[in-house]
Protein backbone atom coordinates (compact mmCIF):
# COMPACT_ATOMS: atom_id res chain seq x y z
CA UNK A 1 118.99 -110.04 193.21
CA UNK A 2 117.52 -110.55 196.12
CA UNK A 3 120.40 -110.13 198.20
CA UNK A 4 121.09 -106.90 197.12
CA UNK A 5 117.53 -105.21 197.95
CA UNK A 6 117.96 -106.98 201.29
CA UNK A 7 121.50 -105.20 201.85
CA UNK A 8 120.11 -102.21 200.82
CA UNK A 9 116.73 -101.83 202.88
CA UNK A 10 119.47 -102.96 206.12
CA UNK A 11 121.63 -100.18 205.58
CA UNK A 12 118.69 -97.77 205.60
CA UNK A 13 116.92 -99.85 208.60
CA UNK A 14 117.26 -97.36 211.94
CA UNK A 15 119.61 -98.94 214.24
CA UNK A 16 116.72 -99.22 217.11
CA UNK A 17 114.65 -101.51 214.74
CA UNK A 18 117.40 -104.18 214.19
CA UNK A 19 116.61 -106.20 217.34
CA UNK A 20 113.08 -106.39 216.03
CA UNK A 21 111.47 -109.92 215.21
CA UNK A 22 110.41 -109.94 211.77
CA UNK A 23 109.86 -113.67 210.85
CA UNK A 24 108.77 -116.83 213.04
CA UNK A 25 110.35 -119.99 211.57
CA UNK A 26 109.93 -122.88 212.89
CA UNK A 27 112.92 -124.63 211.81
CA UNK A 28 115.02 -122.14 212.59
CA UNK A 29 114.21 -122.35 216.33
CA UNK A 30 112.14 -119.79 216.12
CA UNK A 31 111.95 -115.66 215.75
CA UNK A 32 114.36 -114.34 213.45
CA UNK A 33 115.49 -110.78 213.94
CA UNK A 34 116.52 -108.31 211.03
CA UNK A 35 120.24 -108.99 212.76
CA UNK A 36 120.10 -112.88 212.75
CA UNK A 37 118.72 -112.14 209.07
CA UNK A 38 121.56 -110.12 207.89
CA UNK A 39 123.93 -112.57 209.31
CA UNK A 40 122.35 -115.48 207.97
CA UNK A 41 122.12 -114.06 204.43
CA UNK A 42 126.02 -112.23 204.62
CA UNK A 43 127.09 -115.74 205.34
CA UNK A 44 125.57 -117.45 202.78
CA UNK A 45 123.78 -120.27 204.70
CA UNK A 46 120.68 -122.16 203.69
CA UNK A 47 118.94 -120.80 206.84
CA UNK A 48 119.89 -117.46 205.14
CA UNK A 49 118.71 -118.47 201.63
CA UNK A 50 115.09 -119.42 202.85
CA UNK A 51 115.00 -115.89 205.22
CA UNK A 52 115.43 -114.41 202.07
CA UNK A 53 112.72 -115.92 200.22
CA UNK A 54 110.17 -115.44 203.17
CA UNK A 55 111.52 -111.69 203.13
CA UNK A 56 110.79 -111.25 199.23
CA UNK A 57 107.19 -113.64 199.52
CA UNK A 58 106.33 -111.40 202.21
CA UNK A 59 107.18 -107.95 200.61
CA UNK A 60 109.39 -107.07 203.10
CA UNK A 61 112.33 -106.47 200.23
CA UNK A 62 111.36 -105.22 196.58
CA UNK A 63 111.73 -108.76 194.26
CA UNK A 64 112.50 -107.55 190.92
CA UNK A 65 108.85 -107.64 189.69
CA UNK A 66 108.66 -105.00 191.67
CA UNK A 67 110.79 -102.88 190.44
């Protein structure tokens, strides 16, 4: 469920805010942009997976509580 609010809010996200930082994570390496985000969660990965958790924690995507 997840996944699909964070596709959605990307596809409305202005173009010039992509490059933005929007998480810090440690141990990722460090500052995660709403790019590296979309291509960690489109692929699947665990990295991806625990973005999208932070994302929803943080109330950056609508969790389906929410809604």
């Amino acid at each position: 469920m997840h996944r699909d609010a964070f596709f959605r809010f990307y596809a409305n996200l202005p173009v010039n805010l992509r490059h933005e930082i929007i998480l810090n994570m440690e141990q990722a390496g460090g500052p995660i942009t709403w790019e590296v985000a979309y291509r960690e969660i489109n692929g699947n990965t665990a990295l991806g997976e625990k973005i999208l958790n932070k994302l929803a924690e943080l109330k950056f995507i609508p969790t389906q509580d929410d809604q």
